[in-house]
Structure formats: structure tokens, C-alpha cells
Protein backbone atom coordinates (compact mmCIF):
# COMPACT_ATOMS: atom_id res chain seq x y z
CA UNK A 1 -19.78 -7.59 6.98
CA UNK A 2 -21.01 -11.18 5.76
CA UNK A 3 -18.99 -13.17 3.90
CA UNK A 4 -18.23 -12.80 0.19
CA UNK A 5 -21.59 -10.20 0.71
CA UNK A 6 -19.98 -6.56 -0.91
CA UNK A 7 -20.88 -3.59 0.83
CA UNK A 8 -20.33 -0.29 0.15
CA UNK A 9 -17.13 1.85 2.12
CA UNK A 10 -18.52 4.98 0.23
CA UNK A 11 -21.16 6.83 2.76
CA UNK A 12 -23.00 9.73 1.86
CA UNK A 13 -20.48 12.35 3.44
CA UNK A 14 -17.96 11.59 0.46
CA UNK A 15 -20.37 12.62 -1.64
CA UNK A 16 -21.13 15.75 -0.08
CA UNK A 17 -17.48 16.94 -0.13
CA UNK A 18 -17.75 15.95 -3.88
CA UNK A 19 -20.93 18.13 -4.10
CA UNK A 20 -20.23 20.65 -2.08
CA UNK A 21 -16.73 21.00 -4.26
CA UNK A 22 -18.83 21.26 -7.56
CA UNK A 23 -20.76 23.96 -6.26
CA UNK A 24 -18.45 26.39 -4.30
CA UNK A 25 -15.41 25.69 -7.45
CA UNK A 26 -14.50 29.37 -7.69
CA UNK A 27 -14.96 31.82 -10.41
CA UNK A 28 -12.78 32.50 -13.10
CA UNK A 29 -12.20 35.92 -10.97
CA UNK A 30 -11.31 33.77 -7.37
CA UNK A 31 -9.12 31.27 -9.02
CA UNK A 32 -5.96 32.43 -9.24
CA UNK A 33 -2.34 31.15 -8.57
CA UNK A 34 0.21 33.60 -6.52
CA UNK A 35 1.36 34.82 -9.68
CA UNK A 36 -2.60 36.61 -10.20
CA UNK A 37 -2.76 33.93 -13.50
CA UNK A 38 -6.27 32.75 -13.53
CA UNK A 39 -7.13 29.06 -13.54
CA UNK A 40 -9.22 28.78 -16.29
CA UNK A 41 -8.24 30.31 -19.72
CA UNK A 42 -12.19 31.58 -20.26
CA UNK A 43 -15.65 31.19 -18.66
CA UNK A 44 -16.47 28.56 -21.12
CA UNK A 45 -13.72 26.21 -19.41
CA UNK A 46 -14.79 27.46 -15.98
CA UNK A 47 -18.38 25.93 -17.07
CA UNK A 48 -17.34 23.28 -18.29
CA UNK A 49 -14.76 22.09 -15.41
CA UNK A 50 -18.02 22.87 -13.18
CA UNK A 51 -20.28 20.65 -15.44
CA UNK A 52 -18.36 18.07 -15.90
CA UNK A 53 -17.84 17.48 -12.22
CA UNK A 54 -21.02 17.82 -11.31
CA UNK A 55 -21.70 15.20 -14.01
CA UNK A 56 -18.92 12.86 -12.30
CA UNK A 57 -20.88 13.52 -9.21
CA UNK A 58 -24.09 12.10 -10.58
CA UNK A 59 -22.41 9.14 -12.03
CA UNK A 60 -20.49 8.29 -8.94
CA UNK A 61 -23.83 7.81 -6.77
CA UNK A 62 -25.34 6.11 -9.49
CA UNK A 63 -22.49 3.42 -9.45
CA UNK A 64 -22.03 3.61 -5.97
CA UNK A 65 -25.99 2.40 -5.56
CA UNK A 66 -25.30 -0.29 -8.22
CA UNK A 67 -22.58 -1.33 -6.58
CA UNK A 68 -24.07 -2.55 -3.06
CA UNK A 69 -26.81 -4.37 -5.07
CA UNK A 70 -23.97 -6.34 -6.03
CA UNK A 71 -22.68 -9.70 -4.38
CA UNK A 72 -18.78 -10.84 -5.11
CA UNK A 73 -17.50 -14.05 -5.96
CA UNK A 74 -13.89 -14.86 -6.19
CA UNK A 75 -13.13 -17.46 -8.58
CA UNK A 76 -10.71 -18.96 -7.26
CA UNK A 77 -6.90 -19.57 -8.31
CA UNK A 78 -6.57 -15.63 -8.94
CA UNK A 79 -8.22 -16.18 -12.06
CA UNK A 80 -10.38 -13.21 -11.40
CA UNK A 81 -14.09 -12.01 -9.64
CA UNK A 82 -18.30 -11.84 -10.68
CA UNK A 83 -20.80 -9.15 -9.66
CA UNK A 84 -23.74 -10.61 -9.94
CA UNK A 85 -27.55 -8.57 -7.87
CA UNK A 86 -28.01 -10.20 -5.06
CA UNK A 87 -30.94 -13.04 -5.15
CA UNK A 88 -33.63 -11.04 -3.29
CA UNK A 89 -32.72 -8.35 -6.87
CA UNK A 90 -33.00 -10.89 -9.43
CA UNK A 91 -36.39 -10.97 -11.21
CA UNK A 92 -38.07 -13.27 -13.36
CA UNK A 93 -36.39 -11.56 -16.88
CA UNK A 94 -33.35 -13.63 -17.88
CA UNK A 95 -30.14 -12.06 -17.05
CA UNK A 96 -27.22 -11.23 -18.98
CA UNK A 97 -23.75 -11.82 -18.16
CA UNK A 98 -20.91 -9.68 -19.32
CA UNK A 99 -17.73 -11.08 -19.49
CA UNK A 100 -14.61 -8.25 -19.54
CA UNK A 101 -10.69 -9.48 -19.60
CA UNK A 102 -8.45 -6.79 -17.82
CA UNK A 103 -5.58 -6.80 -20.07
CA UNK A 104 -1.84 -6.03 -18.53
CA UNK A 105 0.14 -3.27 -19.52
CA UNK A 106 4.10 -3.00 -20.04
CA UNK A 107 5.52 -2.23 -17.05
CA UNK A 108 2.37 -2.74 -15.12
CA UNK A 109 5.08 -5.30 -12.43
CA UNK A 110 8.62 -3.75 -12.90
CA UNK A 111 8.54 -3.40 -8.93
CA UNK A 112 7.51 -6.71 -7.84
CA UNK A 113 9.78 -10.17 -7.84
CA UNK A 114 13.16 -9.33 -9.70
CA UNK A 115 15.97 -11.66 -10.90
CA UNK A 116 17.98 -8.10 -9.38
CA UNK A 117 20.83 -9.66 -7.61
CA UNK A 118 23.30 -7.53 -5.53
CA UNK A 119 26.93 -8.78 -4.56
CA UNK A 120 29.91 -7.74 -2.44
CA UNK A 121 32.55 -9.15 -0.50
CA UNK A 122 31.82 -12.36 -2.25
CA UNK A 123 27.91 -12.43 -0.45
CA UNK A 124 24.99 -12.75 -3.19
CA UNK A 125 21.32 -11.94 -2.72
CA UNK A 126 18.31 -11.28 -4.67
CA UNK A 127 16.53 -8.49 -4.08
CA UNK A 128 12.48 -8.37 -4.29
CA UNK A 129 9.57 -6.09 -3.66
CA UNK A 130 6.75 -8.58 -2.91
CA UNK A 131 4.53 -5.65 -1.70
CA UNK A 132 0.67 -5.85 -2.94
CA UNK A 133 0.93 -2.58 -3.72
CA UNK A 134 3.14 -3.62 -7.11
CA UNK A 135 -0.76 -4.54 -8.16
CA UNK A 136 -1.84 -0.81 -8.05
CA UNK A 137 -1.48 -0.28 -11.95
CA UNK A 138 -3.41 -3.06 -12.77
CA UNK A 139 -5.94 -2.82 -10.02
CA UNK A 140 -6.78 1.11 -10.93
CA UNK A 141 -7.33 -0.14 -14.51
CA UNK A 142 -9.95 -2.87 -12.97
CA UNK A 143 -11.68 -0.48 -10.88
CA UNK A 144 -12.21 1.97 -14.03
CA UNK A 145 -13.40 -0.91 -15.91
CA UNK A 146 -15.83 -1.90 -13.14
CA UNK A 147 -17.04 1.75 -13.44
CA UNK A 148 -17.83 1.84 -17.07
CA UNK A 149 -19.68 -1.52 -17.11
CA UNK A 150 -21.64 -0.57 -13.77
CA UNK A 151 -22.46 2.88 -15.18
CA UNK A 152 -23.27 1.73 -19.12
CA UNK A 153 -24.82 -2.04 -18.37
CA UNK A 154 -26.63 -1.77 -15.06
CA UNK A 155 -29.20 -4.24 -15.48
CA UNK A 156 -26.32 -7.07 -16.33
CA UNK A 157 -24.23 -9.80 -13.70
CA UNK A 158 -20.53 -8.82 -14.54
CA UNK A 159 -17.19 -11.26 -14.62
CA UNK A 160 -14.43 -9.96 -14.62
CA UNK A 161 -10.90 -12.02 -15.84
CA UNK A 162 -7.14 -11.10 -14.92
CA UNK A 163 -5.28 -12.03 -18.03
CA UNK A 164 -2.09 -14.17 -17.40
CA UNK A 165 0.57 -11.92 -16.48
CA UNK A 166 -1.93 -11.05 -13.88
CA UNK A 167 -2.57 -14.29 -12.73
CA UNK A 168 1.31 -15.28 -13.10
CA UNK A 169 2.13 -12.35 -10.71
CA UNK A 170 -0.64 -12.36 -8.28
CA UNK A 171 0.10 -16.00 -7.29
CA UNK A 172 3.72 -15.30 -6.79
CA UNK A 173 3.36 -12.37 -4.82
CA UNK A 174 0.94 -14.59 -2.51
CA UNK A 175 3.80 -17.31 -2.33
CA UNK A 176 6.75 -14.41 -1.71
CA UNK A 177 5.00 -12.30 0.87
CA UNK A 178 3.67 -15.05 3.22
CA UNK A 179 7.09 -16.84 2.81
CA UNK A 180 8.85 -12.91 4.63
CA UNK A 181 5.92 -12.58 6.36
CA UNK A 182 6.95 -16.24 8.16
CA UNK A 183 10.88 -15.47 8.55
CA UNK A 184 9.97 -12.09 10.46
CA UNK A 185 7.48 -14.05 12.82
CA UNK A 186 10.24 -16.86 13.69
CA UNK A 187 13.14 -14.01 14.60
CA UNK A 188 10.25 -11.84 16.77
CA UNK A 189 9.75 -14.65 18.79
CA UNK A 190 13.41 -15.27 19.19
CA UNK A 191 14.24 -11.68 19.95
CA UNK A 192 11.29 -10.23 20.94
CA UNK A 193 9.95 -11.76 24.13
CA UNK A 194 7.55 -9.06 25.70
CA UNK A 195 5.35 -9.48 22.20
CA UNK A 196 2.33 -11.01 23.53
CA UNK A 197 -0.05 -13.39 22.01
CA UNK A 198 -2.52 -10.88 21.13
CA UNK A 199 0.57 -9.02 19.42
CA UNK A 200 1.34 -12.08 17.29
CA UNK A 201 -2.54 -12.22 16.01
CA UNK A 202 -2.31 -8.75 14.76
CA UNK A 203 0.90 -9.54 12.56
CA UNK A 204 -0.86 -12.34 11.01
CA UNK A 205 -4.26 -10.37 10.46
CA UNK A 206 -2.66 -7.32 9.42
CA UNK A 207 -0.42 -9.23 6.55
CA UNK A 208 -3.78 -10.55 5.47
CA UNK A 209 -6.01 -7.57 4.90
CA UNK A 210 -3.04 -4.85 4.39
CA UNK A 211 -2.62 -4.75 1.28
CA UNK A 212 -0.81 -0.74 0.68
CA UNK A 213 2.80 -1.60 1.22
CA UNK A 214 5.35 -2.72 -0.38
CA UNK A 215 7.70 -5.43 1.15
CA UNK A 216 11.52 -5.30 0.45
CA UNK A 217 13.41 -8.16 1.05
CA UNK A 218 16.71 -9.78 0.36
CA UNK A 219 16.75 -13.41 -0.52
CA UNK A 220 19.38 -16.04 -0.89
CA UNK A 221 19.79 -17.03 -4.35
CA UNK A 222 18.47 -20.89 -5.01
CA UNK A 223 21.87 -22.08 -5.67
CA UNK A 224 22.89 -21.64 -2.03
CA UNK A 225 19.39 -22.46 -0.18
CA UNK A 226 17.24 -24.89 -2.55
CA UNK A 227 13.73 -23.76 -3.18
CA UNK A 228 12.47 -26.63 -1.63
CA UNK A 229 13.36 -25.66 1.38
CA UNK A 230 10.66 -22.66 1.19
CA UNK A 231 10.80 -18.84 0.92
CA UNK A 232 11.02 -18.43 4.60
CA UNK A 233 14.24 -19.92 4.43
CA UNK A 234 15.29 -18.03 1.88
CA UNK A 235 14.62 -14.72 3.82
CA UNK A 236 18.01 -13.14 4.80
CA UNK A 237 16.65 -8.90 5.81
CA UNK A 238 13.56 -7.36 5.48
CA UNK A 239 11.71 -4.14 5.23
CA UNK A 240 8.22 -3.30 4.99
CA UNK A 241 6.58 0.11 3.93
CA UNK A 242 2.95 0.69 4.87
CA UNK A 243 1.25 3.60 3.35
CA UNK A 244 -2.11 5.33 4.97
CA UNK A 245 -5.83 3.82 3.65
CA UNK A 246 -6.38 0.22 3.08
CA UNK A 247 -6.10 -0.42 -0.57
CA UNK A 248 -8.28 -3.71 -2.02
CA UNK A 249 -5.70 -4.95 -4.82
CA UNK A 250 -7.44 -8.41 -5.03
CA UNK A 251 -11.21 -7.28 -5.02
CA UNK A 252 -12.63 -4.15 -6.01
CA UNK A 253 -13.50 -1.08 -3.68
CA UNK A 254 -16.36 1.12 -4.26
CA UNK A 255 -14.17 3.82 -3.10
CA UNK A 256 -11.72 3.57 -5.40
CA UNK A 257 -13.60 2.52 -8.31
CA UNK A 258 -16.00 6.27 -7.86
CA UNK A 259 -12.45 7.67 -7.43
CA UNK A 260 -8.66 6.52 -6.87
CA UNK A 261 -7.77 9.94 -5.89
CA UNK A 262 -9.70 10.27 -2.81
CA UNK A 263 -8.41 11.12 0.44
CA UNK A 264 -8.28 8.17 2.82
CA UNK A 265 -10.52 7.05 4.84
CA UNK A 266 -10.17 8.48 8.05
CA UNK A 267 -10.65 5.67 10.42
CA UNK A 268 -8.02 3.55 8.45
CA UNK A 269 -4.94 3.26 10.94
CA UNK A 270 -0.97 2.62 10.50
CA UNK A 271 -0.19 -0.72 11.27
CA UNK A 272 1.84 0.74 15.10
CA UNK A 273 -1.59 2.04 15.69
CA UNK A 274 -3.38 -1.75 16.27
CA UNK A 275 -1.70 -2.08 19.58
CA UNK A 276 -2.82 0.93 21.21
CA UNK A 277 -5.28 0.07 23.58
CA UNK A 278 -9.14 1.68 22.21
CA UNK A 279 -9.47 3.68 25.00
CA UNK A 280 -6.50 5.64 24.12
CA UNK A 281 -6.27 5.66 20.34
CA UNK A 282 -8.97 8.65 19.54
CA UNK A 283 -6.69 10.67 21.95
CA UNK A 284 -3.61 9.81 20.35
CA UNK A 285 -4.68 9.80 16.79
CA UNK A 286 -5.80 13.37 17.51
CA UNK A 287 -2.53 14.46 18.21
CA UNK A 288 -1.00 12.36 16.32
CA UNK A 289 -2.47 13.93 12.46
CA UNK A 290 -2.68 16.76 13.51
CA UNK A 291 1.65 16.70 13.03
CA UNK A 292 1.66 13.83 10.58
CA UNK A 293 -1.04 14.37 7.29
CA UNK A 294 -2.34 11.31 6.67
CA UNK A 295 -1.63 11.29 2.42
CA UNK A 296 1.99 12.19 3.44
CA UNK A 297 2.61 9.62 5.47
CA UNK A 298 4.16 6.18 6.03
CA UNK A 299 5.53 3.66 8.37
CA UNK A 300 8.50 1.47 8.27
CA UNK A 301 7.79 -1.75 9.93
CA UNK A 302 9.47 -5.66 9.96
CA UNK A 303 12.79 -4.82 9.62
CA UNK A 304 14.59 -7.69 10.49
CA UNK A 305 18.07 -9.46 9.74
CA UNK A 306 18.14 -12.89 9.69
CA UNK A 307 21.98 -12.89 8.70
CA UNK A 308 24.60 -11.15 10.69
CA UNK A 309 26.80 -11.53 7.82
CA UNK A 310 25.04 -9.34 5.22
CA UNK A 311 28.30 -6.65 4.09
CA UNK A 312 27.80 -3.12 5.23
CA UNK A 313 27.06 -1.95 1.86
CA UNK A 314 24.17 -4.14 1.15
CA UNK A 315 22.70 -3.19 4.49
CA UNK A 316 22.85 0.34 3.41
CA UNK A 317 21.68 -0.48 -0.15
CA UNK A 318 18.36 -1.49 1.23
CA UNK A 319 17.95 1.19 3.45
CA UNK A 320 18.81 3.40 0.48
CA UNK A 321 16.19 2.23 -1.87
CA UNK A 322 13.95 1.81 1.28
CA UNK A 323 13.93 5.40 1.87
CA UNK A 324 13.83 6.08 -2.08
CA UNK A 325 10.43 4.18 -2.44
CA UNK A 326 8.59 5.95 0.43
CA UNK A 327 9.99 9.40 -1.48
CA UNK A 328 8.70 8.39 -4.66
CA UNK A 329 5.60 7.32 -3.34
CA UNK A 330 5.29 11.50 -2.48
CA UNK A 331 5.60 10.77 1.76
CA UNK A 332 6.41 13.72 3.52
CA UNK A 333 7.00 11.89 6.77
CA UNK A 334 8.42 8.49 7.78
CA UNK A 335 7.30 6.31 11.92
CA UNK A 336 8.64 3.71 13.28
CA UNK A 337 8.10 1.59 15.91
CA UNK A 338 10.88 0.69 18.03
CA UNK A 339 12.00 -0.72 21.21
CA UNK A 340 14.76 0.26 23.15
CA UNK A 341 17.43 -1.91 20.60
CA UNK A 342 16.29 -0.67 17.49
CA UNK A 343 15.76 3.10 18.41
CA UNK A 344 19.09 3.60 18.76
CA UNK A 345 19.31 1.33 15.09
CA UNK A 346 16.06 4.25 13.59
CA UNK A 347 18.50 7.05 15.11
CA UNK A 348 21.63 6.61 13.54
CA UNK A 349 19.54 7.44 10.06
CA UNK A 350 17.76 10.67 11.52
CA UNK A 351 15.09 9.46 13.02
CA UNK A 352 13.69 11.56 16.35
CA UNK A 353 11.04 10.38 19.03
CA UNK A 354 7.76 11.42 18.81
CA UNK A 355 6.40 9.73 21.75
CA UNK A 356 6.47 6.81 23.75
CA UNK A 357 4.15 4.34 22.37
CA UNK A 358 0.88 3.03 24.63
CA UNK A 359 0.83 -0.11 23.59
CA UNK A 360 -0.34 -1.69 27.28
CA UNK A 361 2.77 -3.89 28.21
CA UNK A 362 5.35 -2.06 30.52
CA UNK A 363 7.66 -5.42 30.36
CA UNK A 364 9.69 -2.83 27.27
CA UNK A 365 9.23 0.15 26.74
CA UNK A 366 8.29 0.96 23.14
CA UNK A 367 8.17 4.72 21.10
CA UNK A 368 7.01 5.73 17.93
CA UNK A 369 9.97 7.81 15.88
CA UNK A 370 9.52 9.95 12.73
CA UNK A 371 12.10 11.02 9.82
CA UNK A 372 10.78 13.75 8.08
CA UNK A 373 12.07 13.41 4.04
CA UNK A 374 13.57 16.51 2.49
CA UNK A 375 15.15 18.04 5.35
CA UNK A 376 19.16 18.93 5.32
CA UNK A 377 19.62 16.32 7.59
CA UNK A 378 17.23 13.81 5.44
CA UNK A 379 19.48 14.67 2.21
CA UNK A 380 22.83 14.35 4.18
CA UNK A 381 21.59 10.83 5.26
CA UNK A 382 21.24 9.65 1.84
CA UNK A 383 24.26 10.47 0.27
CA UNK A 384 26.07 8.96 2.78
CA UNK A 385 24.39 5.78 2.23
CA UNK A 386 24.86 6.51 -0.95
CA UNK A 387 28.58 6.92 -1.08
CA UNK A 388 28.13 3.28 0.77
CA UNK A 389 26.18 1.67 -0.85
CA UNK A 390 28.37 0.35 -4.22
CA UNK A 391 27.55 -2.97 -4.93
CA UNK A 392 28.82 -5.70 -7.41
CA UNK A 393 26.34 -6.06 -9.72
CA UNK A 394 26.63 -10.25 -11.17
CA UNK A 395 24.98 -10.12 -14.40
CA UNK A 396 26.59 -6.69 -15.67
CA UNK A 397 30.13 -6.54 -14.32
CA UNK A 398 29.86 -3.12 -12.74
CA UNK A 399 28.56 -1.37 -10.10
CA UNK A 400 24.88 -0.43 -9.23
CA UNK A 401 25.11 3.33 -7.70
């Protein structure tokens, strides 16, 4: 793909499924639950359902073609993008440009940097979701608004501004996220010597384009490092959660501006998944889904401890809402990646080995572990980090359960 040149992700075969859906929906006498109820309350609503997505069909192709006539331009200092035809599109009629502010909306960033500090045994820390995917909200309601102005004012160059909560957020996440992204890098080196080079290039290119995660961390407050000093420095344990299908929170997707609800794309791939040699990945990945959907699925990555001092009920605090997230988020099913050290760490919360993983190096030997979420076992894990995980909370004077 050329630079700042936006192509399409959306090939014909989505729209067949979305076709092929509109024309096989079942009738009012097929669609029925298990308790014989019939989906629709009448014909007229069966029609209609079928109408309207054939409709949503039409308009989907129709922006979808619009779309990769379209060249982006990021204008700099997150203050938003244009799509504006390409040059060989342009004709000799003057142009319009349509200008469209993306307001924010109350709650829109509850999960990204907090002033949420947790204490015990006299130990403070901040604790921060710097993830990208704290953007979704706001990035859905961009994508929609894309839509409307591709589908109602085709024949005009569109700009699109983030208002300044948006801006104010976007930049700090940036700031946050490299600054983790730096601490984990420095203690792999230290502790993880059979990493090779190769390895260390797909950290780094993988914290640039993967944006569906979110990444839990616990800082030291300012008063005991100094923010001059840097994030990285700041970074005392870390967590990241990567979720199936690469997400665009920064630009827009064609994919999930015709629909946010689609299934992933099926060549996307886990982060554990880059350092399986190609000649072995279609094999694995084939086994692989066909135990672990795709939609239900997540992997927790970078956990790291930069302080062996951290009390036991922090620790477990951040595993807790760790776990909690990737529930929310509707996962069925949690990997890992682990060496021989932190298996045994992924076991003692219910994790089980799926394989070892081919990665290529035999130097250590690597697997890939899963927890599956709403088992006995799953439920029994939580409440005991739950009964654990009391900590002092500074502001209020009481306990965070």
C-alpha cells in the first residue's frame, strides 16, 4: 500500500455474505427461537427487516467505491484527517470542501489515563489503561459520520476535525503507551536473552499498527519519580490485552465505516502468532480456530514487573481487573505466551497448555496457554483474587473491592 494512498480492506466477498444474508433471511414461518416464538411480529416487519438490509447493502458498495477514490491526509498534531479524490479524479468543476467536527461524548474516555491510585502496605501507584482501544467510542462515531457524508455528498473533498477532548486524549495516550511500551523492551532484554533481533522488530512494529488492546499499567505517582524523568521510568507492572482484527482508531477503515459489527478479518493474527515461522502458520492457525473463535478471543501479552516490591494485593488487583476487562469485552477464551518461567506464573491462575509454540529458536522452549472464562475453575480464580485484592484507596479513605 503507498503511503498516505487509502485503499480499500473491504473485497467483494464481504459483500456477498451481506447479500447472500439479505436474500436467504428466513420467513416469518423459519424464524423461530426454541421456544416456537417467531422473529418477526408480522410479514410487514419480515419485509421490511429484508428491505431495509438489502438497502444497507446497496449503500455499503456505494460508499465502499467512494471510498477508494479517496486519498487521506493526516493533519498533523491529532488535530484530525481530509478525504479528498485522488488527482487523476479531480475534474475541471471547482470542488467543494466539507468541513465536519466529531464532537465527544460523556464518558466517551472513562477507561483511558486515570488519576485512580491504589495503596497498601504504605506502596502507592496509579493505575492507567493507555490501550487505543479507549478510542473505540469516539472512533465508531467518526466512521458513521464518514458514512453519511460519503453516502449524501459524494461529489465533495471531506475534513474531518477531532474536537479537543479528542485531541487532549489522543496525544496522551501516544505519550503513555510508547512510554510502557519502552519499560517492557528494557526488562525483555534483561531477562529475556533467547529474544532475537528479529523478535525485538516485531514488538516495536506491532505497538505501532496494533491498535485493539488495551494496555494496563501501574505507574509511580510523580511525587516519588518526577515526570521529567519520562513515563518509562515511571512504569512499575504491566499488562497488555490484544483482541482479534486490527482496529484503525486514528484513521478511518472502510470496513468499519460499511459496518462495525463485522466479523474480523480472517487473515488478521494475535500478536504470539508473528513469530511463527510462514511456513507453519496456515497449519497452525487451522488448528488453532478451529478450538479458539476468533470474536471470542484474546491474548494476554507484556506482562512484566519492573518492581519486586509491588504488595501481593496490588499484584492480584491487576490481574483481577485484567481478567475483568477481557470478560467485559464478551472473550470466551484467554492465550498466552510463555516461556518456561512464566508458565508456571499463567498456571497458578488456570491457565492449561495448548501447545508448544513454533516460534524457530530452540535456545527456550516457548508454549502457547489458554484460560477459558466462565468455567468453575475460571470463577473460583476470581474470587480468590478477589478476597485478595483489598486495597487502600488514597483519595476516599476506604477500600476498593
Amino acid at each position: 500500500m503507498k503511503p498516505n494512498k487509502l485503499r480499500t480492506r473491504f473485497n467483494t466477498s464481504v459483500f456477498a455474505v451481506l447479500s447472500t444474508l439479505a436474500i436467504f433471511l428466513p420467513t416469518p414461518a423459519q424464524a423461530r427461537k426454541k421456544d416456537n416464538k417467531p422473529r418477526y411480529s408480522n410479514v410487514c416487519e419480515y419485509i421490511l427487516t429484508r428491505a431495509n438490509l438489502q438497502n444497507r447493502v446497496a449503500e455499503a458498495r456505494r460508499v465502499a467505491d467512494e471510498f477508494s477514490t479517496r486519498e487521506y491526509r493526516y493533519l498533523g498534531n491529532h488535530l484530525g484527517f481530509s478525504l479528498s479524490r485522488t488527482r487523476e479524479l479531480h475534474d475541471t468543476t471547482k470542488r467543494e470542501s466539507r468541513f465536519v467536527s466529531v464532537p465527544s461524548l460523556p464518558g466517551d474516555y472513562q477507561q483511558s489515563v486515570t488519576r485512580q491510585f491504589w495503596q497498601a502496605n504504605g506502596k502507592k501507584y496509579q493505575f492507567v489503561n493507555v490501550g487505543l482501544k479507549s478510542l473505540e467510542a469516539y472512533s465508531d462515531r467518526v466512521n458513521r459520520t464518514v458514512f453519511a457524508q460519503l453516502l449524501t455528498h459524494p461529489d465533495d473533498d471531506l475534513i474531518v476535525y477531532y474536537d479537543d477532548s479528542r485531541l487532549a486524549v489522543g496525544k496522551r495516550l501516544m505519550k503513555y503507551r510508547w512510554g510502557v511500551h519502552d519499560a517492557v523492551l528494557e526488562i525483555y532484554k534483561r531477562k529475556k536473552p533467547y529474544l532475537s533481533e528479529n523478535d525485538f522488530r516485531t514488538l516495536i512494529y506491532l505497538n505501532k499498527v496494533s491498535q485493539n488492546s488495551d494496555v494496563l499499567a501501574l505507574l509511580y505517582p510523580k511525587t516519588i519519580v518526577p515526570a521529567a524523568r519520562g513515563v518509562s521510568n515511571r512504569v512499575a507492572l504491566t499488562i497488555q490485552i490484544s483482541y482479534f482484527g486490527d482496529r484503525h482508531y486514528f484513521r478511518p477503515s472502510v470496513a468499519e465505516i460499511v459496518d462495525p459489527e463485522s466479523m474480523p478479518n480472517p487473515k488478521d493474527l494475535l500478536p504470539f502468532e508473528y513469530r511463527i515461522p510462514v511456513d507453519q502458520l496456515a497449519a497452525f492457525r487451522a488448528a488453532f480456530y478451529s478450538r479458539f473463535p476468533a470474536r471470542y478471543t484474546c491474548e494476554m501479552l507484556r506482562y512484566a514487573s519492573m518492581d519486586n516490591q509491588i504488595p501481593q494485593s496490588i499484584r492480584d488487583r491487576f490481574l483481577l481487573t485484567a481478567f475483568q476487562k477481557a470478560e467485559r469485552r464478551g472473550m470466551k477464551y484467554v492465550i498466552a505466551g510463555a516461556d518456561k518461567y512464566t508458565e508456571r506464573l499463567y498456571r497458578r491462575y488456570g491457565f492449561q497448555i495448548y501447545s508448544p509454540l513454533p516460534n524457530g529458536q530452540i535456545e527456550e522452549p516457548e508454549y502457547v496457554l489458554y484460560l477459558r472464562i466462565g468455567t468453575p475453575e475460571y470463577s473460583e480464580m476470581i474470587a480468590r483474587l478477589q478476597r485478595s485484592a483489598i486495597i487502600e484507596n488514597q483519595h476516599k479513605g476506604r477500600n476498593i473491592q
